[in-house]
Protein backbone atom coordinates (compact mmCIF):
# COMPACT_ATOMS: atom_id res chain seq x y z
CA UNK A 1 18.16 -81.74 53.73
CA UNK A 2 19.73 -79.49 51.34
CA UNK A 3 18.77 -76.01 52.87
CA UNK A 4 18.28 -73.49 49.53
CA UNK A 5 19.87 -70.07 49.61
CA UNK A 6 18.99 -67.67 52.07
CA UNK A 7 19.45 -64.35 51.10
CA UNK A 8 23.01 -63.26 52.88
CA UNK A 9 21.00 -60.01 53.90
CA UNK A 10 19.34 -62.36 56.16
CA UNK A 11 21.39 -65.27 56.60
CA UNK A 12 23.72 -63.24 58.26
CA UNK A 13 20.98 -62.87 60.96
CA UNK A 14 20.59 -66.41 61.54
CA UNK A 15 22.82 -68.01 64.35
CA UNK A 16 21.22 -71.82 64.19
CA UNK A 17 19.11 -73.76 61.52
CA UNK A 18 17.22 -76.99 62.98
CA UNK A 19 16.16 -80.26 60.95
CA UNK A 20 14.34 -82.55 62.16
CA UNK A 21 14.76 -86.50 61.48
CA UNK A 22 12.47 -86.15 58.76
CA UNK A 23 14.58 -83.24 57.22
CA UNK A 24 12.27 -80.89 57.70
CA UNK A 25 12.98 -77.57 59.61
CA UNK A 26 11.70 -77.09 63.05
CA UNK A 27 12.96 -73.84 64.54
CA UNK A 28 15.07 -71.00 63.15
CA UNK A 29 17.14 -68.76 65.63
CA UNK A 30 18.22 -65.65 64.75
CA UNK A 31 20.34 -63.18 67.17
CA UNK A 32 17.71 -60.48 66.92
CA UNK A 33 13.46 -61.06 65.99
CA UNK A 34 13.66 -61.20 62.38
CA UNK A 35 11.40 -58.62 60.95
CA UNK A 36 8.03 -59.86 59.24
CA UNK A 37 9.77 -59.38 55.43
CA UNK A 38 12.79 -61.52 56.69
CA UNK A 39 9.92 -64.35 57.83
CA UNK A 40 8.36 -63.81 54.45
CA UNK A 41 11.27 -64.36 52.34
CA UNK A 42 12.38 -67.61 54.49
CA UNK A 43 9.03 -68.72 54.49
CA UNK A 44 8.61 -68.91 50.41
CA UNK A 45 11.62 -70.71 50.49
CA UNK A 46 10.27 -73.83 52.71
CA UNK A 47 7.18 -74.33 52.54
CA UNK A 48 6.25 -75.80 55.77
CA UNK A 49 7.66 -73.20 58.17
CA UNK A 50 5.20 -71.94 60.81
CA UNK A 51 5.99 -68.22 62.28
CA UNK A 52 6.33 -70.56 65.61
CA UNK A 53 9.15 -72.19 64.24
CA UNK A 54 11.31 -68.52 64.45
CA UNK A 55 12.96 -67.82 67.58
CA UNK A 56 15.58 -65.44 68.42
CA UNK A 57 18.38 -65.18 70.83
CA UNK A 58 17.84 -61.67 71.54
CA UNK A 59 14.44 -60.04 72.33
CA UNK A 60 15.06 -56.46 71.09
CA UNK A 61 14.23 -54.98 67.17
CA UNK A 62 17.69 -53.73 65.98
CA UNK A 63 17.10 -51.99 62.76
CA UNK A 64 19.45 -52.86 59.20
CA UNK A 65 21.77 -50.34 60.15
CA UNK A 66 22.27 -51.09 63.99
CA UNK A 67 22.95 -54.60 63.07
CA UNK A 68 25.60 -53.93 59.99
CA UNK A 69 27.30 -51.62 62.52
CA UNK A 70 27.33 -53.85 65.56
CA UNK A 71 27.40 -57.50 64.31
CA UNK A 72 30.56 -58.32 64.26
CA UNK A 73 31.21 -57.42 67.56
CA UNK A 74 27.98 -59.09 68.60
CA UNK A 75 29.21 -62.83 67.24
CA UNK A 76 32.13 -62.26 68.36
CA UNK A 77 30.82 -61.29 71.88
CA UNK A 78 27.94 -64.05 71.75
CA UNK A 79 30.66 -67.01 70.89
CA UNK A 80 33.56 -66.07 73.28
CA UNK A 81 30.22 -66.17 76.06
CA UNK A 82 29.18 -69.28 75.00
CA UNK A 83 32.88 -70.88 75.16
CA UNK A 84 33.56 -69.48 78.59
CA UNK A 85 30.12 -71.26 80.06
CA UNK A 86 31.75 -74.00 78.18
CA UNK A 87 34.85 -73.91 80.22
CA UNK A 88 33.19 -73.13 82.98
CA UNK A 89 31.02 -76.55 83.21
């Protein structure tokens, strides 16, 4: 499935994208709850996408700001934890 362009407001937001065999997308995971304009604007994009299909890593609301200051440091953070469970298996 060719996946159409997410805004990179909010693409930056999104750590995984699912497909299904069927190419059609079954969950969306974002580091933080995407707000309910973010779901909007992905939604009109793919048709099919049910607000159960959005799941996020993180459970608290980080606003524009927050995120555009601590992002970096939050991938960053989030991938070096994920390689060290990794290692640690």
């Amino acid at each position: 499935m060719k996946i159409p362009a997410i805004p990179d407001k909010i693409n930056d937001k999104i750590f995984q994208i699912k497909i299904n065999s069927n190419e059609s997308i079954f969950k969306i995971t974002s580091y933080f709850p995407l707000s309910e304009f973010e779901r909007k604007d992905i939604t009109s994009l793919f048709n099919s996408i049910a607000s159960s299909e959005f799941h996020s890593i993180f459970i608290d609301n980080v606003s524009d700001d927050e995120w555009n200051k601590t992002k970096d440091q939050i991938k960053k953070r989030f991938q070096n934890e994920l390689f060290d469970i990794d290692s640690k298996l």
